[in-house]
Structure formats: structure tokens, C-alpha cells
C-alpha atoms as a PDB file:
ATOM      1  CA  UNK A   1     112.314-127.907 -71.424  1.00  0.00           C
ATOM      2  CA  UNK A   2     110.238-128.793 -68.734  1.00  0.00           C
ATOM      3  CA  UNK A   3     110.540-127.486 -64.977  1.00  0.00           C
ATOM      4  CA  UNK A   4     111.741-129.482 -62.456  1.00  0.00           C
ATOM      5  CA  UNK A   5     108.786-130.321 -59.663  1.00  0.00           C
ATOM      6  CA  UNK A   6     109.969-128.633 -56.607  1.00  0.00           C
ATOM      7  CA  UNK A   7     109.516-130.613 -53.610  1.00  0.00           C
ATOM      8  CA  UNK A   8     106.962-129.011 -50.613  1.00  0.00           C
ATOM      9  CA  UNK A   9     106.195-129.803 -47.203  1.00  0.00           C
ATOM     10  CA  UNK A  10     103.004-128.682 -45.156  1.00  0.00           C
ATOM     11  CA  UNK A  11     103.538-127.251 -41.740  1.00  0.00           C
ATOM     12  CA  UNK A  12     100.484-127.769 -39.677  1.00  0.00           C
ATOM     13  CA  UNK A  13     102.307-126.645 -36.085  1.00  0.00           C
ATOM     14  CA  UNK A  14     103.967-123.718 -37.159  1.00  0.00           C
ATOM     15  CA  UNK A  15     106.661-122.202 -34.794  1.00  0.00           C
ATOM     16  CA  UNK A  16     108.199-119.026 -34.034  1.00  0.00           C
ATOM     17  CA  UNK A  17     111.237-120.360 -36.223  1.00  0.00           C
ATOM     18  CA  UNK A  18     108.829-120.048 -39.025  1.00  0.00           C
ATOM     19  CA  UNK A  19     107.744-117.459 -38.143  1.00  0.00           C
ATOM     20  CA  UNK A  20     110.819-115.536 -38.223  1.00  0.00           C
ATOM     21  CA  UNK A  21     111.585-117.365 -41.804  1.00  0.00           C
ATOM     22  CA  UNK A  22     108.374-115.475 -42.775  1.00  0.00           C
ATOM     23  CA  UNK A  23     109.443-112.050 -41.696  1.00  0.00           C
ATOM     24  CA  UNK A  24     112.501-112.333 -43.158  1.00  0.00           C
ATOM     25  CA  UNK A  25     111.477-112.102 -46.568  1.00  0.00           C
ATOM     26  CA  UNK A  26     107.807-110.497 -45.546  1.00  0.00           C
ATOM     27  CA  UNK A  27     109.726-107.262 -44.930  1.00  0.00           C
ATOM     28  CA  UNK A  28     112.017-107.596 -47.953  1.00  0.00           C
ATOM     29  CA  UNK A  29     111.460-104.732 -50.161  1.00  0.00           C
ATOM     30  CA  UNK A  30     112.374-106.321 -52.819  1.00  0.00           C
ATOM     31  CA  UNK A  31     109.626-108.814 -52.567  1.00  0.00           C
ATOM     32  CA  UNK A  32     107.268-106.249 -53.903  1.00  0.00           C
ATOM     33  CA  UNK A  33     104.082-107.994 -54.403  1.00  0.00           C
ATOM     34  CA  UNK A  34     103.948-108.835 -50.729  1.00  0.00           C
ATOM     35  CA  UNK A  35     106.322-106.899 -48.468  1.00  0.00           C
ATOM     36  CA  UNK A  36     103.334-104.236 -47.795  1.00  0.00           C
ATOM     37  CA  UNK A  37     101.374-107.050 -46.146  1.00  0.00           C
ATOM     38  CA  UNK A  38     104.119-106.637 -43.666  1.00  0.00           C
ATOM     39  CA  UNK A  39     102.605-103.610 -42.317  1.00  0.00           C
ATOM     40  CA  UNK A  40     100.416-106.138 -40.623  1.00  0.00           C
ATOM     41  CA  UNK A  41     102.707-107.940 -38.793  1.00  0.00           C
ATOM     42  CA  UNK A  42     101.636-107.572 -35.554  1.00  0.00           C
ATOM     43  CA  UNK A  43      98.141-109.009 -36.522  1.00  0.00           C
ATOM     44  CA  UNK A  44      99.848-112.201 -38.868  1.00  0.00           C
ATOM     45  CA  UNK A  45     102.015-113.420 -35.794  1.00  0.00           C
ATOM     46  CA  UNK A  46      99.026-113.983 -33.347  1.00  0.00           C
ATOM     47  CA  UNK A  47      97.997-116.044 -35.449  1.00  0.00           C
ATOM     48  CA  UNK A  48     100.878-118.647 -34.995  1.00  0.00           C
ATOM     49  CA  UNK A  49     100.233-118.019 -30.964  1.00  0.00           C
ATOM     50  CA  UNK A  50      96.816-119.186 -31.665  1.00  0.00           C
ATOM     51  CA  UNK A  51      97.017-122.030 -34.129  1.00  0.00           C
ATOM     52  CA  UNK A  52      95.186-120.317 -36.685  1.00  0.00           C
ATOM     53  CA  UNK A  53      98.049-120.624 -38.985  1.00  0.00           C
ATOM     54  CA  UNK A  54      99.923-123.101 -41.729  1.00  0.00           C
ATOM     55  CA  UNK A  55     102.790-122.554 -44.132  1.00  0.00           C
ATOM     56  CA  UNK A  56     103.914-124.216 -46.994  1.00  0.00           C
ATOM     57  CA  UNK A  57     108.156-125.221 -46.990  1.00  0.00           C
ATOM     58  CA  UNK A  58     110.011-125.759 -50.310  1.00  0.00           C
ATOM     59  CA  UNK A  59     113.599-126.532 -50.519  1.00  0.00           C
ATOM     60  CA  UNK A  60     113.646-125.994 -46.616  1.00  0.00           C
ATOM     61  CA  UNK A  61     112.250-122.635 -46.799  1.00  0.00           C
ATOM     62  CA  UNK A  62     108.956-121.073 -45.959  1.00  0.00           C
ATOM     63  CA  UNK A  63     107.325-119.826 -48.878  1.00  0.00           C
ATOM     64  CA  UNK A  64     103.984-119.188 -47.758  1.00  0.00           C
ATOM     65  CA  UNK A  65     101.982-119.401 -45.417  1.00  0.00           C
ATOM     66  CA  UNK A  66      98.062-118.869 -44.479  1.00  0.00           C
ATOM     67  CA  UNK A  67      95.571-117.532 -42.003  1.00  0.00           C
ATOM     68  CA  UNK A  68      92.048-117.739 -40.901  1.00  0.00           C
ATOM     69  CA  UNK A  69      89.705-116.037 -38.590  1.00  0.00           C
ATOM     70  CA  UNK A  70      87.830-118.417 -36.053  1.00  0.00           C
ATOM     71  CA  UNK A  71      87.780-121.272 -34.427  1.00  0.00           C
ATOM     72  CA  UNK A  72      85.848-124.711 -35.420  1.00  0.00           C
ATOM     73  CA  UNK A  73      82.798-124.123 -33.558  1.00  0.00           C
ATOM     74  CA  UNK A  74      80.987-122.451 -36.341  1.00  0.00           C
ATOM     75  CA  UNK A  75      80.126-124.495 -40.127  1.00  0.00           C
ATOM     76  CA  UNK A  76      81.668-121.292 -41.885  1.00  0.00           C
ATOM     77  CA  UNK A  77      85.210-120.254 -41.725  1.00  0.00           C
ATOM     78  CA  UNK A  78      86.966-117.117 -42.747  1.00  0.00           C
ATOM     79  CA  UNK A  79      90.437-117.013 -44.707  1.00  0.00           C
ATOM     80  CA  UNK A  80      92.291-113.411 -43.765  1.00  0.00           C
ATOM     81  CA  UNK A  81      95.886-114.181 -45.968  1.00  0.00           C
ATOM     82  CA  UNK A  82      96.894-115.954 -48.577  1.00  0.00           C
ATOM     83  CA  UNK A  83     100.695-115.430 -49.022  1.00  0.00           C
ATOM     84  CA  UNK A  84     103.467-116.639 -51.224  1.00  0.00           C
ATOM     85  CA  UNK A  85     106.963-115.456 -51.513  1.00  0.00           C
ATOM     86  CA  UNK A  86     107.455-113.548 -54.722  1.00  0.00           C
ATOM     87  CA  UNK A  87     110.369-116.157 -55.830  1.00  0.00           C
ATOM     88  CA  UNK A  88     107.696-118.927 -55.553  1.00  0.00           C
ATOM     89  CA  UNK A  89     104.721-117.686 -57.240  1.00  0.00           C
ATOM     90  CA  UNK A  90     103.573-118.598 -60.501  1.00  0.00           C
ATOM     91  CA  UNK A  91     104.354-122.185 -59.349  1.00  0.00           C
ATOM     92  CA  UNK A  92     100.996-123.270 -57.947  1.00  0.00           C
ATOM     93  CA  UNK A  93     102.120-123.510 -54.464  1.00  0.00           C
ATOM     94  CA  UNK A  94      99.367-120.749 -53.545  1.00  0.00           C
ATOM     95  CA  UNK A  95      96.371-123.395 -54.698  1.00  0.00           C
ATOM     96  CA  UNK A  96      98.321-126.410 -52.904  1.00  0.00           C
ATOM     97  CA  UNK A  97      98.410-124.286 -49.679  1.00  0.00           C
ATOM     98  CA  UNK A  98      94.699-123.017 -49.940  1.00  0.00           C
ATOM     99  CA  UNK A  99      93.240-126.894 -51.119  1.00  0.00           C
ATOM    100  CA  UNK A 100      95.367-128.171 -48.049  1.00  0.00           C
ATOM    101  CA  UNK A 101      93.619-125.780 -45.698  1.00  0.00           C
ATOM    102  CA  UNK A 102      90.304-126.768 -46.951  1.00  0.00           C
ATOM    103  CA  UNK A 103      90.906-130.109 -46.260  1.00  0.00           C
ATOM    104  CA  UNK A 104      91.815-129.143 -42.796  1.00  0.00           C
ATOM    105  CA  UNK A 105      88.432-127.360 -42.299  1.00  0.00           C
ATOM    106  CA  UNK A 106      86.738-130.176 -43.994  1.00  0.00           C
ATOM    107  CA  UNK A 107      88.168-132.803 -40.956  1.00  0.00           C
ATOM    108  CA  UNK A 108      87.026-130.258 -38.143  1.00  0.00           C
ATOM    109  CA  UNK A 109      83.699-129.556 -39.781  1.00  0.00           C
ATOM    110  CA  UNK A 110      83.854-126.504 -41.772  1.00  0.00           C
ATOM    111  CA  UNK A 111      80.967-126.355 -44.712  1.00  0.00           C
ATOM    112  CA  UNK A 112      82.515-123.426 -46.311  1.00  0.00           C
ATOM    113  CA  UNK A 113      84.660-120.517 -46.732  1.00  0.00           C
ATOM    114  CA  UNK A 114      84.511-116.957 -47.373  1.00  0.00           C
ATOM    115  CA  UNK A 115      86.972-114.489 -48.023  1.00  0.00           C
ATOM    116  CA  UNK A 116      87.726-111.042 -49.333  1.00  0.00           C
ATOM    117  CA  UNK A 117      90.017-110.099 -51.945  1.00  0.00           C
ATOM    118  CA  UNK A 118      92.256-106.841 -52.075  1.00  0.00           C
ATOM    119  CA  UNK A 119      93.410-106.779 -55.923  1.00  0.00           C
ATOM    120  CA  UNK A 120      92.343-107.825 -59.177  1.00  0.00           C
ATOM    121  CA  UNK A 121      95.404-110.398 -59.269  1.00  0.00           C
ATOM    122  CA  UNK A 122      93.667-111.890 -56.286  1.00  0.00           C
ATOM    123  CA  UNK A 123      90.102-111.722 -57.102  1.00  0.00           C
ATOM    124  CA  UNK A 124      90.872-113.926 -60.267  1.00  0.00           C
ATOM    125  CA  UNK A 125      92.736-116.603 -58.275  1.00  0.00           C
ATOM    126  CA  UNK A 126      90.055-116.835 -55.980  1.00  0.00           C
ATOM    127  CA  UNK A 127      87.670-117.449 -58.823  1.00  0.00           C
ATOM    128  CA  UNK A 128      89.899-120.258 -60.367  1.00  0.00           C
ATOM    129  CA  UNK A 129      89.930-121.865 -57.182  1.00  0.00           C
ATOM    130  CA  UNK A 130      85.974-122.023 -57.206  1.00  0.00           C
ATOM    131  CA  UNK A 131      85.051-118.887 -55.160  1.00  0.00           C
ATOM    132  CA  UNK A 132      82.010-116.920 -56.345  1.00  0.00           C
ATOM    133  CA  UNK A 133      80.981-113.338 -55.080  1.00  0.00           C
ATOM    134  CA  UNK A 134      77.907-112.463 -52.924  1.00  0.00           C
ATOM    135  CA  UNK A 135      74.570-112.266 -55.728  1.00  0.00           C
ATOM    136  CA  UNK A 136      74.615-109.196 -57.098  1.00  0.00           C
ATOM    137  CA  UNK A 137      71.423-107.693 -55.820  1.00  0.00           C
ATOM    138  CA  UNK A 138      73.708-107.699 -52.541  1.00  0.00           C
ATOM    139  CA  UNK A 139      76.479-105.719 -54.094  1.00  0.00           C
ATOM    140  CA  UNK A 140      77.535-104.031 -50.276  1.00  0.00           C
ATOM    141  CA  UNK A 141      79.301-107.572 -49.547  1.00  0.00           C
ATOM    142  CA  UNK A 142      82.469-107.723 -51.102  1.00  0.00           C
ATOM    143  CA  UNK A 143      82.929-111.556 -49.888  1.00  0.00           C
ATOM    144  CA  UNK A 144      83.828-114.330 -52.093  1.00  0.00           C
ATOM    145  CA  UNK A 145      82.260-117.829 -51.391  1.00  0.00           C
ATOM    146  CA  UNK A 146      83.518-121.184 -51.813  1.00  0.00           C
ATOM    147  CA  UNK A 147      81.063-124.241 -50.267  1.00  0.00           C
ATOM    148  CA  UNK A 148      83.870-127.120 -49.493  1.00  0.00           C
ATOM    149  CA  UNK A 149      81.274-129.921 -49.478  1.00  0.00           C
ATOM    150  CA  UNK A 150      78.580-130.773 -51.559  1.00  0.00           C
ATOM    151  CA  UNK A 151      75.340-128.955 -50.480  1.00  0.00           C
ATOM    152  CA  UNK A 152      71.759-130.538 -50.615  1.00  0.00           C
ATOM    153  CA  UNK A 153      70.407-129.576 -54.095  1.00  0.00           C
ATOM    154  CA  UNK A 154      67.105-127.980 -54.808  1.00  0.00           C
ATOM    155  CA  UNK A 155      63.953-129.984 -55.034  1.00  0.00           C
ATOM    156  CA  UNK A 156      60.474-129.332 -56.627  1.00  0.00           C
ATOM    157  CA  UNK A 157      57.990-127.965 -53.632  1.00  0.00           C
ATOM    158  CA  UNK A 158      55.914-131.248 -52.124  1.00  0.00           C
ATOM    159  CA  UNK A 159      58.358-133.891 -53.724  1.00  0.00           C
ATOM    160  CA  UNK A 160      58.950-135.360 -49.937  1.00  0.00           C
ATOM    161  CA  UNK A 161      57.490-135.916 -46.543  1.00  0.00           C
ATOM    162  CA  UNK A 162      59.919-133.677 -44.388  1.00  0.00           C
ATOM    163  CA  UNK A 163      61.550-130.363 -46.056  1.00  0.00           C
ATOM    164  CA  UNK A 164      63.022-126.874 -45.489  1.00  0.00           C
ATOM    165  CA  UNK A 165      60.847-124.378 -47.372  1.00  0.00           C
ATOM    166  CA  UNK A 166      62.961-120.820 -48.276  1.00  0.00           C
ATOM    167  CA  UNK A 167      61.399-117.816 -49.775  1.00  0.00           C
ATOM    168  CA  UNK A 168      63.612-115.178 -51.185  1.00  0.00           C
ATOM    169  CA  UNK A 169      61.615-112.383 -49.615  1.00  0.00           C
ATOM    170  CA  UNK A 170      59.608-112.571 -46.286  1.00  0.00           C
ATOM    171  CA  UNK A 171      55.805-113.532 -47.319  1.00  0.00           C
ATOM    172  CA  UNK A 172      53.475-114.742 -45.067  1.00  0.00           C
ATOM    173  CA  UNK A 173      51.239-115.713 -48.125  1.00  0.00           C
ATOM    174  CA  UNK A 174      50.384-119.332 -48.388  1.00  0.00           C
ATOM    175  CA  UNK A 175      49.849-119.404 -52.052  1.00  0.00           C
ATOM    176  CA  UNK A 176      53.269-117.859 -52.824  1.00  0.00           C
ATOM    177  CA  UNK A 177      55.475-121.215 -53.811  1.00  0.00           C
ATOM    178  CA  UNK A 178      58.836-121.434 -51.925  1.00  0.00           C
ATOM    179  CA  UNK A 179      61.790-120.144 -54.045  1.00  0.00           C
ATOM    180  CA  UNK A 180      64.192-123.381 -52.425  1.00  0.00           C
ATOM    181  CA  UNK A 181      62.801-126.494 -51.257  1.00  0.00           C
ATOM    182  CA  UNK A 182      65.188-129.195 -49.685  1.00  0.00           C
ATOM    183  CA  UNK A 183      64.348-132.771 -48.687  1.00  0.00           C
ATOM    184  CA  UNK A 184      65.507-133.865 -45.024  1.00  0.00           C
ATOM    185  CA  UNK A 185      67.202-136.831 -44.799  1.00  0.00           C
ATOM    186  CA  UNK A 186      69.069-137.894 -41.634  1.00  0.00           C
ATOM    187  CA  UNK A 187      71.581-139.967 -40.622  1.00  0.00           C
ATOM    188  CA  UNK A 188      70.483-143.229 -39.034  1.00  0.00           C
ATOM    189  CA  UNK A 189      69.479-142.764 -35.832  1.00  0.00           C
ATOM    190  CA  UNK A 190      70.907-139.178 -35.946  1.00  0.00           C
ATOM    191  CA  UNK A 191      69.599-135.154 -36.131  1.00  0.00           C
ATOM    192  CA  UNK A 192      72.766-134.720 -38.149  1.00  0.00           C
ATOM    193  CA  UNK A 193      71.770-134.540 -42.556  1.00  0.00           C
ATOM    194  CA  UNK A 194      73.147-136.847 -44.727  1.00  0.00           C
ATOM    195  CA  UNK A 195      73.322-133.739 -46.583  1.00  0.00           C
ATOM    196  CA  UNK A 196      74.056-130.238 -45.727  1.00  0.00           C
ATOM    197  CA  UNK A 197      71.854-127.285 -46.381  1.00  0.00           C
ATOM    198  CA  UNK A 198      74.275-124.329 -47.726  1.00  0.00           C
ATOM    199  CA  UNK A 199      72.736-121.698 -49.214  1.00  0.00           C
ATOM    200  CA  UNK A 200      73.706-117.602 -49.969  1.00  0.00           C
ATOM    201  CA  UNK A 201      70.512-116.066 -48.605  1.00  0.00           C
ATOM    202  CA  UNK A 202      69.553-112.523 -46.745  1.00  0.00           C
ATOM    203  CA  UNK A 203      68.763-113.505 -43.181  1.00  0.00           C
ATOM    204  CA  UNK A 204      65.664-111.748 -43.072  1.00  0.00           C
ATOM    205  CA  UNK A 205      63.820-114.121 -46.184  1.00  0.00           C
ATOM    206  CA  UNK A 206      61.421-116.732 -45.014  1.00  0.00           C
ATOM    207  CA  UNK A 207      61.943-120.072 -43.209  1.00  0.00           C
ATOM    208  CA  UNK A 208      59.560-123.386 -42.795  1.00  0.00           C
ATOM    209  CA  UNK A 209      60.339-126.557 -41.502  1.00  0.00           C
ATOM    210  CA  UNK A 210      57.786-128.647 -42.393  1.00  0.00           C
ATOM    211  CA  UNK A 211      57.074-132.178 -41.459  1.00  0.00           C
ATOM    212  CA  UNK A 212      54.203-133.454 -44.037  1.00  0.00           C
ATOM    213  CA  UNK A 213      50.959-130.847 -42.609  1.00  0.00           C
ATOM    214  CA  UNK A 214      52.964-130.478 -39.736  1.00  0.00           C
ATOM    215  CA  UNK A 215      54.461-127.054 -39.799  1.00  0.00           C
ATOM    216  CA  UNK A 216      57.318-127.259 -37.083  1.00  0.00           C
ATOM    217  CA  UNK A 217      58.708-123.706 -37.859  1.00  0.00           C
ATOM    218  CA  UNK A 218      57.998-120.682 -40.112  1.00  0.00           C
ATOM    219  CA  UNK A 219      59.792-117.441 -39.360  1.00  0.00           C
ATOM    220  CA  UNK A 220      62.350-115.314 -40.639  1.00  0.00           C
ATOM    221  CA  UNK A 221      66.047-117.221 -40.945  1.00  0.00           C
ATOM    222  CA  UNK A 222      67.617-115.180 -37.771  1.00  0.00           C
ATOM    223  CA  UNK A 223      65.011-116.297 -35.989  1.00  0.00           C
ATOM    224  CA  UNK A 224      64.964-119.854 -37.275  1.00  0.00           C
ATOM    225  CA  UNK A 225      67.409-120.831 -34.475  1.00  0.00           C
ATOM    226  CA  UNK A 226      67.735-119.317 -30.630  1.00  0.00           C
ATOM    227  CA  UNK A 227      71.739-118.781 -31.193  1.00  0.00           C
ATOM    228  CA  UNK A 228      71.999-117.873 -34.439  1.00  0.00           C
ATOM    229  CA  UNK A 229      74.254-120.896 -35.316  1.00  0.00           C
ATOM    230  CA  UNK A 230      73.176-121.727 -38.682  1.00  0.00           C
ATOM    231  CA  UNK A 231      72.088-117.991 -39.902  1.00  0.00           C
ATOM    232  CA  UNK A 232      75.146-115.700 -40.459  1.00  0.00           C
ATOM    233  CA  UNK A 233      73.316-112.689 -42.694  1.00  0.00           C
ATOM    234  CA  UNK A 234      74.581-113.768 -45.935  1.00  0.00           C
ATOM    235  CA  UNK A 235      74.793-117.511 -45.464  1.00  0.00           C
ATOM    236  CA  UNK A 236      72.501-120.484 -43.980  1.00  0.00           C
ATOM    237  CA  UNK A 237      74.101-123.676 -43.504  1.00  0.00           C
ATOM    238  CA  UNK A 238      72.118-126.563 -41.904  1.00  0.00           C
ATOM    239  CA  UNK A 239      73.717-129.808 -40.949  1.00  0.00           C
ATOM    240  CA  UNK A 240      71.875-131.136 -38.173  1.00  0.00           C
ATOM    241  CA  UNK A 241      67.892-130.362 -36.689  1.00  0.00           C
ATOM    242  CA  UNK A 242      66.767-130.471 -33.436  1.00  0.00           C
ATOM    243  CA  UNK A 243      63.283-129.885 -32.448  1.00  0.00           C
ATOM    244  CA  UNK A 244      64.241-128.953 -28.604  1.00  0.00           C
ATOM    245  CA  UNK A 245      66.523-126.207 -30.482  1.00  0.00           C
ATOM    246  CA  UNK A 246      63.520-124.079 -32.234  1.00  0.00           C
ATOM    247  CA  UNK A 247      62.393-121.132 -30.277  1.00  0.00           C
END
């Protein structure tokens, strides 16, 4: 026979009456897979206070609900919980709540997502849903990755005028070819890329912006930018370029 679809709602401004829906069964015992998450509390609820927060309502009831770290003022965002009643899982209401939050970060500018996961359970629903771990060679991050929008792809070195040049070491040696080359195409009229650079990297591999001859930048990643905003250790992301911002 097959199951009935159940009907689901998305909660974008949740509430404390959600929130105290969530508790209810959060602290449940008997919801086994879950209830020690509730040891957290304290943490979870803050994030309602501060919008970080959306839950997922079936038959009336919140069944889940999830949580990330930042705000939108950074291309990578971080998800803390994932969290589905133990009644509803096994339903797929876990991947509709996670692909609806992407497309949230997706509208406010988010490139991509990271994550860690606490249990093997876990770790293999975060690789159906397209998340990959940190290269292997980096085996200290436990992080899973998942880039939300296409990235620019890898190009032979001096197939364009304007590029990004990335060496998986640092090198100052001009015959050593680049390891990543990526054209840079803009927007009309625009700094911003019609394509996003999003790469895994270590921060401390080399960087070269390079305009034809015209060498406009060659340095470490964290130093490739005065704040940092496009170099987080483990991940570059590049959406935009601005001369005036290079150090």
C-alpha cells in the first residue's frame, strides 16, 4: 500500500509558541534519538531570539526544526542542528527542511555551507544531501562541505586575458604551473563574477590575480584581501573584485 503524503508547512518567523512545541517533545525521553540534544537547550532557544532559526509543521505540529551560526554578511554559512521528531523521521522531512534552508541562504547570498556531524547516522545523510568532507591531507577538520551554487570551473593556465592563479603550496617559482586557474568574467558594468570562485584550499597556498602581464596581486590567500572576507582557512570564495580592496 502506499503512504499517504503528509502535508508540511515551513515556518520562517518562528515564535516562542514553537518554541515551546519543540521542547515539548525535545525533552521527551522517549524520543530517544533526539531528547539528548535537549541538554542544549539553552543554546537552541537563542536562536529563535535571533532569527537564526526555521521549523518544519506537519499536521499542525512542529516536527523539526533548524539552526545556523551567523549572519548574512559572510558568502559561507554554518548549520549547528538538524532536528526531526523521532515520529517523523524516515519520512524525508529532514532533506525538505535542510533544501528549504539552502534556498534561504541562496536569496541572502550564501555560496555555501559547512557543517559537522556527530554520528554515523548523520554523517551519511549529510553525504546524500551532497556534503563532502574536508580533503583528506587535512584530516584535523572534521567539517562537511556543501557549495549551494555552481562554482567557476577550472581552466587550462593562459586560456584567458584576466584570471585567478592558485597553487596548492606557497611557491614563489615562476616556472611552477598553477594547480587552479579560473577565468574572470564580470557582470556588466559590475566587480561582482558572473561566476563564483569556491574552492576547499589551505589559506596559506599561493594567490595571483593576473590581468594579461599585469600581475595585480600574488601573495598568500589570507593576505589576498585586507579583511579576510573571502579567505576563511579551509575555504576561498570569490564573488566580486575590487582593485581599491587589495592591500
Amino acid at each position: 500500500m502506499k503512504q499517504a503524503t503528509l502535508e508540511y508547512e515551513i515556518i520562517y518567523s518562528v515564535t516562542e509558541q514553537h518554541l515551546k512545541e519543540i521542547e515539548r517533545w525535545l525533552s521527551d525521553k522517549q524520543n530517544e534519538s533526539v531528547s539528548p540534544i535537549y541538554n542544549h537547550w539553552d543554546f537552541i532557544s537563542e536562536k529563535q531570539k535571533t532569527a537564526q532559526m526555521m521549523c518544519l509543521k506537519v499536521d499542525e505540529t512542529i516536527v523539526g526544526f533548524i539552526t545556523w551560526i551567523s549572519d548574512f554578511n559572510y558568502p559561507l554559512q554554518s548549520i549547528e542542528y538538524l532536528v526531526i521528531c523521532d515520529k517523523y523521521q524516515g519520512k524525508g522531512f529532514g532533506r525538505i527542511l535542510a533544501n528549504c534552508c539552502f534556498n534561504l541562504f541562496i536569496e541572502r547570498g550564501i555560496k555555501a555551507v559547512k557543517l559537522q556531524s556527530a554520528t554515523e547516522e548523520s554523517d551519511l545523510f549529510w553525504k546524500k544531501m551532497g556534503f563532502k568532507r574536508y580533503p583528506k591531507e587535512y584530516d584535523s577538520n572534521k567539517y562537511h562541505y556543501k557549495f549551494i551554487v555552481d562554482p567557476q570551473k577550472n581552466i587550462s593556465p593562459n586560456k584567458a586575458d584576466e584570471v585567478i592563479e592558485i597553487w596548492d603550496t606557497y611557491s614563489s617559482d615562476v616556472n611552477i604551473l598553477p594547480s587552479y586557474t579560473f577565468e574572470i568574467v564580470y557582470e556588466p558594468n559590475s566587480n561582482i563574477l558572473k561566476t563564483p570562485i569556491i574552492m576547499l584550499c589551505d589559506d596559506t597556498w599561493r594567490m595571483r590575480w593576473r590581468r594579461k602581464n599585469t600581475i595585480l596581486k600574488d601573495c598568500k590567500i589570507k593576505h589576498f584581501y585586507k579583511n579576510r572576507e573571502f579567505a576563511l582557512y579551509e575555504i576561498l570564495i570569490i564573488d566580486r573584485l575590487e582593485e581599491r580592496e587589495i592591500i
